[in-house]
N, C-alpha and C. Protein backbone atom coordinates (compact mmCIF):
# COMPACT_ATOMS: atom_id res chain seq x y z
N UNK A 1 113.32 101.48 96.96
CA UNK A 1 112.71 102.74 97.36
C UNK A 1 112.01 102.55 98.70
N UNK A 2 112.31 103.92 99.56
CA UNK A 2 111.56 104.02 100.54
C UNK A 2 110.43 105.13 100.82
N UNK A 3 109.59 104.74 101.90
CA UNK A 3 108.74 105.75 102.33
C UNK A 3 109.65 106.57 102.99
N UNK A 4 109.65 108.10 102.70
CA UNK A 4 110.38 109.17 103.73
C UNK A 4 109.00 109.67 104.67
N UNK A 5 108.78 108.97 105.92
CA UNK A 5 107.89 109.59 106.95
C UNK A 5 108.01 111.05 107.45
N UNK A 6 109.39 111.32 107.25
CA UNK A 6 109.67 113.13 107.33
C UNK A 6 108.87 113.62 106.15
N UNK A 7 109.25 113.21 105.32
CA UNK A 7 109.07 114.39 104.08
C UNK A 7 107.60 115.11 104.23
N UNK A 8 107.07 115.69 103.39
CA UNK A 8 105.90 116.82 102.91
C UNK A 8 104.97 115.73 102.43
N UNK A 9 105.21 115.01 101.50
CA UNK A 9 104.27 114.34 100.89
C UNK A 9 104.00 112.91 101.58
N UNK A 10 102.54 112.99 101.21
CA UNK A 10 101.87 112.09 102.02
C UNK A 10 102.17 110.16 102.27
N UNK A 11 102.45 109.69 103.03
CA UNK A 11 102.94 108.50 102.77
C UNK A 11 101.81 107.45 101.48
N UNK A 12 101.02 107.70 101.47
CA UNK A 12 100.39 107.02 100.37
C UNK A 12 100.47 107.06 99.09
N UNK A 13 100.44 108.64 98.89
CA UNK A 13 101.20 109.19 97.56
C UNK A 13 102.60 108.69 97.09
N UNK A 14 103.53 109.03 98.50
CA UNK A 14 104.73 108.21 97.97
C UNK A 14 104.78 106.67 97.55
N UNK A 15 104.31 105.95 98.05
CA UNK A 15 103.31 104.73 97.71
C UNK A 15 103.20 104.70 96.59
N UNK A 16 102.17 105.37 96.15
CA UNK A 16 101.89 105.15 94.68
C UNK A 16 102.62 105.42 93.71
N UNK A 17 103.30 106.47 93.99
CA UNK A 17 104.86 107.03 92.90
C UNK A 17 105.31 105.55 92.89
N UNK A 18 105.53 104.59 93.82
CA UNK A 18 106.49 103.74 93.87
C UNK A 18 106.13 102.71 93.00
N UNK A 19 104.85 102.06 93.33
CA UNK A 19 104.15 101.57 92.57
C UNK A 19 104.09 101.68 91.19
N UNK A 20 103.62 103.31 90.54
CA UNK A 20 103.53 103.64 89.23
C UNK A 20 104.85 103.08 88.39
N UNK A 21 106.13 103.74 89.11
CA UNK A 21 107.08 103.31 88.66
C UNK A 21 107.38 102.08 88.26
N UNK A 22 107.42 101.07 88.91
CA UNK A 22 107.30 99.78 88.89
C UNK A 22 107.03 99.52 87.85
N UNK A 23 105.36 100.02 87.56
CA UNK A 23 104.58 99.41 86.76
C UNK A 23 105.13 99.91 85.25
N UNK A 24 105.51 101.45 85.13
CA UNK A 24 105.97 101.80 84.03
C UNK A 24 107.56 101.45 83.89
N UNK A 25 108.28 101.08 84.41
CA UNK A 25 109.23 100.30 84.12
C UNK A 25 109.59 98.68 83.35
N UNK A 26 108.48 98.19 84.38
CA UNK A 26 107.94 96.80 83.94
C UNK A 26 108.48 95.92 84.81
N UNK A 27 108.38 96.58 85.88
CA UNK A 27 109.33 95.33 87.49
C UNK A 27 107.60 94.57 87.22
N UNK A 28 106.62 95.45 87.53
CA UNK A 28 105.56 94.92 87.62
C UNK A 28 104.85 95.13 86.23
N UNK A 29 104.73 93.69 85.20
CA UNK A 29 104.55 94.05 84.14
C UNK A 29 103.18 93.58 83.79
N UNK A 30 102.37 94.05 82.79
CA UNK A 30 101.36 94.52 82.46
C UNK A 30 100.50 92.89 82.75
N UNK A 31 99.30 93.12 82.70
CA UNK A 31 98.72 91.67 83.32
C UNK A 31 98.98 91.00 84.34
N UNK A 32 100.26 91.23 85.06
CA UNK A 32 100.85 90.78 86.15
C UNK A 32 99.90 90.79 87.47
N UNK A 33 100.06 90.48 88.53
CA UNK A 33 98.87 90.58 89.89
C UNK A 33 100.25 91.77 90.70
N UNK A 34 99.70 92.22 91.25
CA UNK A 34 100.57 93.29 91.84
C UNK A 34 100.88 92.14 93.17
N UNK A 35 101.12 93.01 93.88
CA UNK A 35 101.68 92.21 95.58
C UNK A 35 100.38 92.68 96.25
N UNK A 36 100.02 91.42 97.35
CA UNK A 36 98.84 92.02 98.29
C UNK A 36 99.10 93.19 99.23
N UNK A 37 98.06 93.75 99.43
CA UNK A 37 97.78 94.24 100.90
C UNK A 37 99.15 93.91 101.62
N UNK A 38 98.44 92.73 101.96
CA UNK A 38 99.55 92.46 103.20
C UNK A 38 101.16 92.63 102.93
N UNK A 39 101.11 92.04 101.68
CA UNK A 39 102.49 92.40 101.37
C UNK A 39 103.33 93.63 101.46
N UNK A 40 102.48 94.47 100.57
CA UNK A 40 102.97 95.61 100.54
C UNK A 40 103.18 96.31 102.02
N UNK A 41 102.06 95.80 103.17
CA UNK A 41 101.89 96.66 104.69
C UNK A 41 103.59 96.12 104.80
N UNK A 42 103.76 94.83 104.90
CA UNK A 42 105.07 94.22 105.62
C UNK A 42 106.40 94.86 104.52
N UNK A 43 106.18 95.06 103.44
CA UNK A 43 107.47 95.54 102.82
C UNK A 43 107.72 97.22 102.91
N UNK A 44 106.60 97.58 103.36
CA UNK A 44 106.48 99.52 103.26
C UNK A 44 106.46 99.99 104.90
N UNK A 45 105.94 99.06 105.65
CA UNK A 45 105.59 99.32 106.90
C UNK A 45 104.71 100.18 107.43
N UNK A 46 103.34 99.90 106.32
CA UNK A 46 102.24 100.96 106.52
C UNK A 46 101.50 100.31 106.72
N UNK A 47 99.68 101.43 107.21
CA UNK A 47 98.67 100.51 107.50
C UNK A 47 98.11 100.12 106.33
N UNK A 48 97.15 99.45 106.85
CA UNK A 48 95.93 99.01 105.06
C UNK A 48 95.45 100.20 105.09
N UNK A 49 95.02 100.67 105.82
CA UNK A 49 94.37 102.29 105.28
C UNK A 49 95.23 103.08 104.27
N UNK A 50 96.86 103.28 104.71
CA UNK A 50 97.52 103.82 103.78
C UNK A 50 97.66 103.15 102.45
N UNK A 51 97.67 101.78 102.61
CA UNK A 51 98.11 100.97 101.72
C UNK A 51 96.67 101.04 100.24
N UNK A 52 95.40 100.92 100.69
CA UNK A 52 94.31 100.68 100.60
C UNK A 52 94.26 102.91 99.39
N UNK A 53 94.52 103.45 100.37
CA UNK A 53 94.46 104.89 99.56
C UNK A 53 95.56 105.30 98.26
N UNK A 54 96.92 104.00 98.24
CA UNK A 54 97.37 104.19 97.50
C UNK A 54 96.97 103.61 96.20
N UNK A 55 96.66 102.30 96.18
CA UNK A 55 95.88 101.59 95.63
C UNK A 55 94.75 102.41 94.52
N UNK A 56 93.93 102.70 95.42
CA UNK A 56 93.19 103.77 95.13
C UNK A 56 93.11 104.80 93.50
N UNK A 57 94.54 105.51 94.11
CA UNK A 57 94.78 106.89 93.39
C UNK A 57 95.11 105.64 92.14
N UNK A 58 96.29 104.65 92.41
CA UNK A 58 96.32 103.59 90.87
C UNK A 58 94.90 103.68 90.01
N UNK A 59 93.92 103.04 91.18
CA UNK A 59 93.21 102.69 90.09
C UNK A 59 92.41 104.34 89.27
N UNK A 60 92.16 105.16 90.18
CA UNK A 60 92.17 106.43 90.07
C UNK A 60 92.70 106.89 87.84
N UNK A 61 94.04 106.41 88.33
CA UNK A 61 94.61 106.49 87.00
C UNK A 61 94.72 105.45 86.11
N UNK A 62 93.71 104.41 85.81
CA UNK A 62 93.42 103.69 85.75
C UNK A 62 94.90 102.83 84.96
N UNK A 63 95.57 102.68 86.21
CA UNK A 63 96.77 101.87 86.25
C UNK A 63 96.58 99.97 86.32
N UNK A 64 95.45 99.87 87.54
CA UNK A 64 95.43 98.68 88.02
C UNK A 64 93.92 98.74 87.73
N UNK A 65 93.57 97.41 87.48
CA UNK A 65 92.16 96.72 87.94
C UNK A 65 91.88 95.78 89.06
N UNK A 66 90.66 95.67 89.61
CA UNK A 66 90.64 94.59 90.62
C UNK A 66 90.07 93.46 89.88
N UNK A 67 90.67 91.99 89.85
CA UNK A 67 89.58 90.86 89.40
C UNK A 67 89.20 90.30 90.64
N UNK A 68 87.96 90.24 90.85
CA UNK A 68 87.31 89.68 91.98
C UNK A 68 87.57 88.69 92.09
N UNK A 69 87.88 88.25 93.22
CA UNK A 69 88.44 87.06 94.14
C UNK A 69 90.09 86.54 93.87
N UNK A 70 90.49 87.26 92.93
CA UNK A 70 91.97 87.25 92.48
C UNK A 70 93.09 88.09 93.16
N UNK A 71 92.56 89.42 93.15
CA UNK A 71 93.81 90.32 93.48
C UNK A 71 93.23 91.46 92.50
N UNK A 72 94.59 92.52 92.60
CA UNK A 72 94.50 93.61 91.36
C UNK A 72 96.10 93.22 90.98
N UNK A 73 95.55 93.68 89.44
CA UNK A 73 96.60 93.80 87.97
C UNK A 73 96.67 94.59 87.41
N UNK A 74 97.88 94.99 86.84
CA UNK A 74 98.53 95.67 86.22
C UNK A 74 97.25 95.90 84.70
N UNK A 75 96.66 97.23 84.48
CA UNK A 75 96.04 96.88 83.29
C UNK A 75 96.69 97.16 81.70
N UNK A 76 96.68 96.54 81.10
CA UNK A 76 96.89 96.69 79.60
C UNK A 76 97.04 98.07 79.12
N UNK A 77 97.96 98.98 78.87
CA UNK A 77 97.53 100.15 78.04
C UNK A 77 96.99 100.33 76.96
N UNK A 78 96.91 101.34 77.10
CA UNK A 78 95.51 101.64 75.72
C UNK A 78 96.67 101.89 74.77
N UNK A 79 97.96 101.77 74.53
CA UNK A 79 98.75 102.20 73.40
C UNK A 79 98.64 100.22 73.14
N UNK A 80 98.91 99.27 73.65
CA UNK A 80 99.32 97.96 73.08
C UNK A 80 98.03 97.59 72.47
């Protein structure tokens, strides 16, 4: 999946669709550390600001947690 920079919706949002997916698929599976920052800037070709707001709306839906000094992970659903 890519970012469409044309489209309507906001590149961060698309971001996070991408992400969510992932996560509810299980590319990125539960407890897992997601990909950094940086990673994601060099695989999406966005800034940390975008990168940083998508993030965000995750944890927003409380998709991901941050463990301090680790990264953020995938959190556990409340159904397992």
């Amino acid at each position: 999946m890519s970012i469409d920079r044309e489209g309507v919706r906001a590149p961060y949002l698309q971001l996070a669709d991408i992400l969510r997916t992932r996560i509810q698929t299980g590319e990125i599976p539960t407890g897992r550390k997601l990909p950094s920052q940086m990673e994601l800037e060099q695989e999406f070709d966005l800034s940390r600001n975008t990168i940083k707001k998508a993030l965000d709306v995750l944890k927003a839906e409380d998709l991901i947690e941050t463990a301090p000094g680790r990264g953020l992970f995938v959190k556990n659903s409340k159904a397992e």
